[in-house]
PDB file of N, CA and C in Angstrom:
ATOM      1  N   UNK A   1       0.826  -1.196   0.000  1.00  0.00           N
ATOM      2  CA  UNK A   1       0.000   0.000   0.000  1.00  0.00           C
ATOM      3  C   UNK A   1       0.869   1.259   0.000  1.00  0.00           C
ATOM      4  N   UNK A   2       2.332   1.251   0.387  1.00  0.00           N
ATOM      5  CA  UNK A   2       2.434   1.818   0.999  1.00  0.00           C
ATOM      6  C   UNK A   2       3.532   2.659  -0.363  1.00  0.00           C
ATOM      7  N   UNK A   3       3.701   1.368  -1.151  1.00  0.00           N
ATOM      8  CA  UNK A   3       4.504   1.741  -2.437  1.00  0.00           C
ATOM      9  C   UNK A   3       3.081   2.658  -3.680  1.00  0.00           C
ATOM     10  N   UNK A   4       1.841   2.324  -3.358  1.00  0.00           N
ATOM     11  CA  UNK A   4       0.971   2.639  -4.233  1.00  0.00           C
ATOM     12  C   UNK A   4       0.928   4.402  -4.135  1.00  0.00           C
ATOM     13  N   UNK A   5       1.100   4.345  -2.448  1.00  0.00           N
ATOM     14  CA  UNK A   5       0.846   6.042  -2.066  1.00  0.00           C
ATOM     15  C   UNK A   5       2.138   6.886  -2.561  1.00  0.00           C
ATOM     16  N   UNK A   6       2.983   6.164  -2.834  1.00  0.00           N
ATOM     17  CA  UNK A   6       4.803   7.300  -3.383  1.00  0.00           C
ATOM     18  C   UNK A   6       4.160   7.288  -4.816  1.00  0.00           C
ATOM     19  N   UNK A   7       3.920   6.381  -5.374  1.00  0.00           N
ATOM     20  CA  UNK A   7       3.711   6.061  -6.981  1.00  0.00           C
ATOM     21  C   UNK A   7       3.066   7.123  -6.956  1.00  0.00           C
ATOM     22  N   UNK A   8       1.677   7.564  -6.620  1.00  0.00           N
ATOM     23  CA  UNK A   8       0.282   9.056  -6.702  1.00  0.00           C
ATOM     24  C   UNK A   8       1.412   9.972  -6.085  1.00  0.00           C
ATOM     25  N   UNK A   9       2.122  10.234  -5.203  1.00  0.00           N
ATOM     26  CA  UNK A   9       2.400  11.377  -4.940  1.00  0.00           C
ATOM     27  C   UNK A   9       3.418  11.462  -5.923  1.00  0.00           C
ATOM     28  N   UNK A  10       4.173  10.829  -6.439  1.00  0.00           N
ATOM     29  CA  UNK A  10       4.956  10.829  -7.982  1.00  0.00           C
ATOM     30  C   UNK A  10       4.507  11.554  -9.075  1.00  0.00           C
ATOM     31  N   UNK A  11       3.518  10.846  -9.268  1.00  0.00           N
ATOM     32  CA  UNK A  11       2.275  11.357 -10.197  1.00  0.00           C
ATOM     33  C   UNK A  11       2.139  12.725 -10.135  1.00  0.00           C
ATOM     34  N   UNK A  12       1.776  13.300  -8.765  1.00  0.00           N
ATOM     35  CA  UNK A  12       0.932  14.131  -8.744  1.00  0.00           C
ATOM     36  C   UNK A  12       2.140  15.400  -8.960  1.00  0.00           C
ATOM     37  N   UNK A  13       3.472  15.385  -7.857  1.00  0.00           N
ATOM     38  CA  UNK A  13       4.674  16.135  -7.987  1.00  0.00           C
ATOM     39  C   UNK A  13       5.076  16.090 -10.103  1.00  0.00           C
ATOM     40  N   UNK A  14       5.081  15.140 -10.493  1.00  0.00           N
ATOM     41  CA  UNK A  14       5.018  15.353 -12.107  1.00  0.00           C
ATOM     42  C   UNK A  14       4.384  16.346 -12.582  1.00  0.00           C
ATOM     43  N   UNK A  15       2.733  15.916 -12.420  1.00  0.00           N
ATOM     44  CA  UNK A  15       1.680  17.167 -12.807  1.00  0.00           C
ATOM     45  C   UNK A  15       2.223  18.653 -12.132  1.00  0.00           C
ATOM     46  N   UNK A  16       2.656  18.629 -11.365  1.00  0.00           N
ATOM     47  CA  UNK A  16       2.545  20.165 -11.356  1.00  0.00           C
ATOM     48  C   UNK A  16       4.260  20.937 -11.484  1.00  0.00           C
ATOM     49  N   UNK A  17       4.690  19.516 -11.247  1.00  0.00           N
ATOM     50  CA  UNK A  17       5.703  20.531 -12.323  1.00  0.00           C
ATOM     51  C   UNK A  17       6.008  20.872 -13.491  1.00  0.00           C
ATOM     52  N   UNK A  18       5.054  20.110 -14.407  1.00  0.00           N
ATOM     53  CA  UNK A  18       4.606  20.219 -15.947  1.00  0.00           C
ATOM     54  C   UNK A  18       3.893  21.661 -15.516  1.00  0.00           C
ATOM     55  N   UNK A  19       2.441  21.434 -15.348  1.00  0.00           N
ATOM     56  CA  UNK A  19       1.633  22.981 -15.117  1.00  0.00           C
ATOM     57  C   UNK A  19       1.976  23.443 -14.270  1.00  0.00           C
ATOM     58  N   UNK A  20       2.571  24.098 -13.715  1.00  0.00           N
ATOM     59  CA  UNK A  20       3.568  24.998 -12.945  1.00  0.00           C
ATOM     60  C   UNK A  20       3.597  26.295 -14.045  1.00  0.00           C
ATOM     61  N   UNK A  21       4.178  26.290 -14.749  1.00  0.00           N
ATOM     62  CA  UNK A  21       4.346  27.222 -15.964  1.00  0.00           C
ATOM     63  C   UNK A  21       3.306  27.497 -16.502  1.00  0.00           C
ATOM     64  N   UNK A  22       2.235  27.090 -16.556  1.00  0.00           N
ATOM     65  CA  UNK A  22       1.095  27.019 -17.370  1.00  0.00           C
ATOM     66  C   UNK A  22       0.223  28.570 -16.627  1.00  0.00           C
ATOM     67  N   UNK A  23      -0.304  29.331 -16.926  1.00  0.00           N
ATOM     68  CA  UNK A  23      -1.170  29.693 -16.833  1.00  0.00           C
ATOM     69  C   UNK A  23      -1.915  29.399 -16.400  1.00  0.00           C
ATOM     70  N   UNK A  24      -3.523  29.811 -15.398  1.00  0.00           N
ATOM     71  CA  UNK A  24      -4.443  29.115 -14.999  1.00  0.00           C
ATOM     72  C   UNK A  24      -5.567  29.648 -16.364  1.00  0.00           C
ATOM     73  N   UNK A  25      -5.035  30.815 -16.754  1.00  0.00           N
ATOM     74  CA  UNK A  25      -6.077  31.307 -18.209  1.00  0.00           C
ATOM     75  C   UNK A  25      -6.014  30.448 -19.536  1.00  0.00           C
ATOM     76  N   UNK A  26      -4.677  29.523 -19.474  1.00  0.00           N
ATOM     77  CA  UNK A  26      -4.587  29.020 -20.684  1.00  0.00           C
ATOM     78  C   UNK A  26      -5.564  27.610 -20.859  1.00  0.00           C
ATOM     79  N   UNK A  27      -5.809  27.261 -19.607  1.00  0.00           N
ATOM     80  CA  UNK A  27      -6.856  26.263 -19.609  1.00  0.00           C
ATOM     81  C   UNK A  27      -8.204  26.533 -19.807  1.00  0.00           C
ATOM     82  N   UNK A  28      -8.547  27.682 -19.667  1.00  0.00           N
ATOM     83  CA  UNK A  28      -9.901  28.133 -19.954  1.00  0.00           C
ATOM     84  C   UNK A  28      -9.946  28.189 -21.405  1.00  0.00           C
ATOM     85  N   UNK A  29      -8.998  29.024 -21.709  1.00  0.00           N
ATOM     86  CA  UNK A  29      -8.819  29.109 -23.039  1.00  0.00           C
ATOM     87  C   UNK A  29      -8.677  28.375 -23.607  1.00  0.00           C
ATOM     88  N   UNK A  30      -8.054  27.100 -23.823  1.00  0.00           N
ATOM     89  CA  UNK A  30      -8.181  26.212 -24.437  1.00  0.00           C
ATOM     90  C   UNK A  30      -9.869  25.295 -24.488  1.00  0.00           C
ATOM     91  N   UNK A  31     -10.316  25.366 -23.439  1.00  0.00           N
ATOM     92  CA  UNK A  31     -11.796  24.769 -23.606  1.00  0.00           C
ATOM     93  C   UNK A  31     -12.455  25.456 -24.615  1.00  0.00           C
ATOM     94  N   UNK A  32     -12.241  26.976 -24.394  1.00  0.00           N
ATOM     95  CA  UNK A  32     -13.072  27.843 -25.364  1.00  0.00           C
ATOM     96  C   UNK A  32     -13.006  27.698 -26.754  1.00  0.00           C
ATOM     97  N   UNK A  33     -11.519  27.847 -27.470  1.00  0.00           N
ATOM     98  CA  UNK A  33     -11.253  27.785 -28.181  1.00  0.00           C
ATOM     99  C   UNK A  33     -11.436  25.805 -28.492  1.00  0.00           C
ATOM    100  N   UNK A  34     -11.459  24.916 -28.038  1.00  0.00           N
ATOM    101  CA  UNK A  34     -11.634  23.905 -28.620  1.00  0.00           C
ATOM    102  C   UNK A  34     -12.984  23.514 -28.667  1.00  0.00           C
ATOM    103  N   UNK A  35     -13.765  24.612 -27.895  1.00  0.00           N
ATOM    104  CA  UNK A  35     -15.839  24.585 -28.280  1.00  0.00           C
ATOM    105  C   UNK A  35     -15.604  24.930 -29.710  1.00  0.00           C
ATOM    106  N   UNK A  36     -15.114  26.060 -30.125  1.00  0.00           N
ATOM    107  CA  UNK A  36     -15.037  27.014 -31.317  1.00  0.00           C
ATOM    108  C   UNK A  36     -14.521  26.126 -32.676  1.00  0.00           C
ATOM    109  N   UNK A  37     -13.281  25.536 -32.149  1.00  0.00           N
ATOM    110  CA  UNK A  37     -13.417  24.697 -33.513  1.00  0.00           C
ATOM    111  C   UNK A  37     -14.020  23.152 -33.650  1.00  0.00           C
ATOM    112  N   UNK A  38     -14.926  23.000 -33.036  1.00  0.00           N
ATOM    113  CA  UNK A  38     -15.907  21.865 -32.358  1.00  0.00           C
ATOM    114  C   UNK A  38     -16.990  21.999 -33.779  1.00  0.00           C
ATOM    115  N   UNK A  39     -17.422  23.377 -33.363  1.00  0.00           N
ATOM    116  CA  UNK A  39     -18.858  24.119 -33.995  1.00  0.00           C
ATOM    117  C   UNK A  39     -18.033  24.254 -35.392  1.00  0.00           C
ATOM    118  N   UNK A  40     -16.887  24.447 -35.702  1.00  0.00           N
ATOM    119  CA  UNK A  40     -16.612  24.948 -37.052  1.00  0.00           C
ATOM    120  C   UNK A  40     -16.228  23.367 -37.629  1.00  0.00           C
ATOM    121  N   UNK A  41     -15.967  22.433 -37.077  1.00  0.00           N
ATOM    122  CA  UNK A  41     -15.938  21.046 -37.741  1.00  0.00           C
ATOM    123  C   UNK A  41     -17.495  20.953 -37.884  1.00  0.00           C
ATOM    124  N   UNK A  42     -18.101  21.048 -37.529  1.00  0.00           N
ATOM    125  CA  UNK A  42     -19.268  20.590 -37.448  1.00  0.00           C
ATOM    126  C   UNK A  42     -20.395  21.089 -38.724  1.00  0.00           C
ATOM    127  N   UNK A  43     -20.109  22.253 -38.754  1.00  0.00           N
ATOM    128  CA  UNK A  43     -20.567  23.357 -39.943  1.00  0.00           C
ATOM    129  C   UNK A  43     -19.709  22.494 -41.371  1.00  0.00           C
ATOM    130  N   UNK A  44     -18.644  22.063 -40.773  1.00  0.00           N
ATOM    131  CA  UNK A  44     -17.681  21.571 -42.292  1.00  0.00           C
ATOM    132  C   UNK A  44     -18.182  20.249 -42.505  1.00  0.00           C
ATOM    133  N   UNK A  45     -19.553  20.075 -42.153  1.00  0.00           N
ATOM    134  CA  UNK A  45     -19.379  18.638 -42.075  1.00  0.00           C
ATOM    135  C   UNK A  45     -18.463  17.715 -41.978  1.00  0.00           C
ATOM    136  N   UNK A  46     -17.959  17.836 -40.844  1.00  0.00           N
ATOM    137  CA  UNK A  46     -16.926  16.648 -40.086  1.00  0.00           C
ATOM    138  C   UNK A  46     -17.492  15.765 -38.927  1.00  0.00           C
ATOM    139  N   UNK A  47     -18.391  15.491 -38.829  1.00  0.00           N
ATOM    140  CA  UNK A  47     -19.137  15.527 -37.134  1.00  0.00           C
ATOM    141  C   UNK A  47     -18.281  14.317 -36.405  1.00  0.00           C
ATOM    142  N   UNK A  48     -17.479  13.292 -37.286  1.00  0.00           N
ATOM    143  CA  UNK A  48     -16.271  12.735 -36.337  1.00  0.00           C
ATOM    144  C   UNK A  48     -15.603  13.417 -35.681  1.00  0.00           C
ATOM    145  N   UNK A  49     -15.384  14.451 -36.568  1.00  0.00           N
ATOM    146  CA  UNK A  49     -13.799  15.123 -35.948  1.00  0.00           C
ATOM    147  C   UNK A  49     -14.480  16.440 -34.840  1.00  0.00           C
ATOM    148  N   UNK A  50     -15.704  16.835 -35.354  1.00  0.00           N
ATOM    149  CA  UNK A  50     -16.251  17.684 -34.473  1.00  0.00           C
ATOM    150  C   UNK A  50     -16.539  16.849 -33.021  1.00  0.00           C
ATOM    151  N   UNK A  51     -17.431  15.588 -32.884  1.00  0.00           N
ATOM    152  CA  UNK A  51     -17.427  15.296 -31.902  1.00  0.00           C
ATOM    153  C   UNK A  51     -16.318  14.830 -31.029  1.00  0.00           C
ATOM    154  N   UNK A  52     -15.169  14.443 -31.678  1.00  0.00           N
ATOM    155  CA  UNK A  52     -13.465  14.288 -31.034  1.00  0.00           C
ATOM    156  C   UNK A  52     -13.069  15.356 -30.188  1.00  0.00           C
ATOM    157  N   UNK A  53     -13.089  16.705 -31.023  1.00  0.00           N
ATOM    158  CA  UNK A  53     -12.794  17.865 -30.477  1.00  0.00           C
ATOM    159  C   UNK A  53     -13.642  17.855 -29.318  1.00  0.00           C
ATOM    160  N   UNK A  54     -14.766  18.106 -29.370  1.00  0.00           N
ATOM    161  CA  UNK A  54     -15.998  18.235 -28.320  1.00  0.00           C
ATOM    162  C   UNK A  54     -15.611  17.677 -27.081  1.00  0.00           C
ATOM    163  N   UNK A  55     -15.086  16.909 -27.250  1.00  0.00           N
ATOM    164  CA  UNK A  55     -15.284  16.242 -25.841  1.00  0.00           C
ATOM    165  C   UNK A  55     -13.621  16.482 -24.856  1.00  0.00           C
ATOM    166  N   UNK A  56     -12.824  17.994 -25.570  1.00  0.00           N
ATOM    167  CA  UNK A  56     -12.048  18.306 -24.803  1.00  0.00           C
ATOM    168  C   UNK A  56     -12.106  19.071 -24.156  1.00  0.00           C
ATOM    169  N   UNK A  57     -12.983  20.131 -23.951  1.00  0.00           N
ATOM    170  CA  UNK A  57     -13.482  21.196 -23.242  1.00  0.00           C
ATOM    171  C   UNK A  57     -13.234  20.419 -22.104  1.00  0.00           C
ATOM    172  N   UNK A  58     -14.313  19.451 -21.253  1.00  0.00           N
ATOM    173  CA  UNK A  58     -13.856  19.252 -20.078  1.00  0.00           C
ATOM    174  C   UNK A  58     -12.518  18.783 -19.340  1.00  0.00           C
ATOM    175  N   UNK A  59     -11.860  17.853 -20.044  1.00  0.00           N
ATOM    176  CA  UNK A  59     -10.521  18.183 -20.138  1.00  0.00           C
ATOM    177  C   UNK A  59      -9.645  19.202 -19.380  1.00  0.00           C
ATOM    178  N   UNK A  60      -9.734  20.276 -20.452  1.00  0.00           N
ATOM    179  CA  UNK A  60      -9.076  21.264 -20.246  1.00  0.00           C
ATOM    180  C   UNK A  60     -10.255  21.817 -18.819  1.00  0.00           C
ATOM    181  N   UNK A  61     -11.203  22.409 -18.406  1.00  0.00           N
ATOM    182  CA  UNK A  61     -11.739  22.482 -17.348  1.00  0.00           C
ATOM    183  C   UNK A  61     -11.490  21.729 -16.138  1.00  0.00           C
ATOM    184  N   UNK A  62     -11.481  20.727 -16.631  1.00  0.00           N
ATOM    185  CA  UNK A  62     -11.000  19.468 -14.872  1.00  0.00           C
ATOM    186  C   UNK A  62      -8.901  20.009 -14.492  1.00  0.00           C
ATOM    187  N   UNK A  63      -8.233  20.234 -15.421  1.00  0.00           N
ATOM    188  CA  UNK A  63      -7.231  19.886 -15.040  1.00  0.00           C
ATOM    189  C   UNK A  63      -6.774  21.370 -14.555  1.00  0.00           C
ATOM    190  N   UNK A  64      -7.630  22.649 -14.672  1.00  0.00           N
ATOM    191  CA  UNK A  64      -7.557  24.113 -14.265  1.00  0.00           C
ATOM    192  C   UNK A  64      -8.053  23.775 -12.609  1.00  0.00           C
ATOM    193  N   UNK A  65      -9.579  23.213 -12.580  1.00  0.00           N
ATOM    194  CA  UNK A  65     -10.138  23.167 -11.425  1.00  0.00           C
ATOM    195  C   UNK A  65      -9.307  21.919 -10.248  1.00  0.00           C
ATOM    196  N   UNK A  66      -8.567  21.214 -11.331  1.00  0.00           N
ATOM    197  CA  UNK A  66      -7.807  20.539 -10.298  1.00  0.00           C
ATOM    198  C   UNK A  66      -6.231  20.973  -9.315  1.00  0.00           C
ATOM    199  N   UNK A  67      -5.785  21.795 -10.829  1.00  0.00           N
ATOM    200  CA  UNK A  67      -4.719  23.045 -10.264  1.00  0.00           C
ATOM    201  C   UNK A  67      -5.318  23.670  -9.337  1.00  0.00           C
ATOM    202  N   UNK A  68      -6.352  24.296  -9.689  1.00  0.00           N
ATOM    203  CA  UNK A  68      -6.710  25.383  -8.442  1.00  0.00           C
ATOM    204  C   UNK A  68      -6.570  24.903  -6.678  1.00  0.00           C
ATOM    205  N   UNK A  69      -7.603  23.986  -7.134  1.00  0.00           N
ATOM    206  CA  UNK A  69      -8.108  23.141  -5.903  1.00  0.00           C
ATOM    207  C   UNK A  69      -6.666  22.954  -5.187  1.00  0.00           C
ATOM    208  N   UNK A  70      -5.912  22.098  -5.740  1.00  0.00           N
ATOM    209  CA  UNK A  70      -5.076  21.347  -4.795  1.00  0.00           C
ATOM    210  C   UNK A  70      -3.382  22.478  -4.317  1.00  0.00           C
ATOM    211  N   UNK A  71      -3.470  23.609  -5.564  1.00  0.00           N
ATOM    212  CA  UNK A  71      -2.433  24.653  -5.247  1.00  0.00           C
ATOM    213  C   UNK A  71      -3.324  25.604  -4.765  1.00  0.00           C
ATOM    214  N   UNK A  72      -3.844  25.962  -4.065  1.00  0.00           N
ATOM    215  CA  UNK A  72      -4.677  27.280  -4.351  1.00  0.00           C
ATOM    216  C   UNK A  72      -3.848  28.550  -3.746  1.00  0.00           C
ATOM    217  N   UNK A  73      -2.583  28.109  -3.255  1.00  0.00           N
ATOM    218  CA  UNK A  73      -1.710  29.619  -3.024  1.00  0.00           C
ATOM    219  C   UNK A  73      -1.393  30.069  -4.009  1.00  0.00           C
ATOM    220  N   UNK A  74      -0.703  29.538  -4.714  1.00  0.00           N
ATOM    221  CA  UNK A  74      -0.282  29.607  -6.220  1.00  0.00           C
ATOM    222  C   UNK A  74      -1.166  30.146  -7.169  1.00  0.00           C
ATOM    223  N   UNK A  75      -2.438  30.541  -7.158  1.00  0.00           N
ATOM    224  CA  UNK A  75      -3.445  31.307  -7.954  1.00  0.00           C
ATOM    225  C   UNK A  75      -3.930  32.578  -7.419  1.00  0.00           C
ATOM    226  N   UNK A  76      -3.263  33.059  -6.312  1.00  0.00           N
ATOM    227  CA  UNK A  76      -4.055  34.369  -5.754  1.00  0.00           C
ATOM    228  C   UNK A  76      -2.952  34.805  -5.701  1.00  0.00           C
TER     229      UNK A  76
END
């Protein structure tokens, strides 16, 4: 058990030293902008590639709200 809990805190020390650098705006932004070309595959008749895109918005939303959450000094 005790090797499972270093492995997640591994994990987790990874993640944020990847997004560390990141912006907390660039994740919003990226949801936005990947609604936007969601709707413009979709208009192009692509609706594979539109619904692919689609389903990154939350994505990009979970991994902002998960920065926040677990750094939250680091955002104010």
């Amino acid at each position: 058990m005790s090797q499972v809990k270093d492995q997640a805190e591994e994990a987790q020390q990874e993640y944020f030293r990847i997004t560390d650098s990141v912006p907390e705006e660039v994740w919003y932004w990226g949801a936005v902008v990947s609604i936007l070309i969601s709707a413009s595959l979709r208009l192009a008749d692509k609706p594979s590639w539109a619904t692919f895109v689609g389903q990154w918005p939350p994505t990009f939303l979970l991994f902002g709200l998960y920065h926040r959450l677990i750094k939250p000094s680091k955002n104010r």
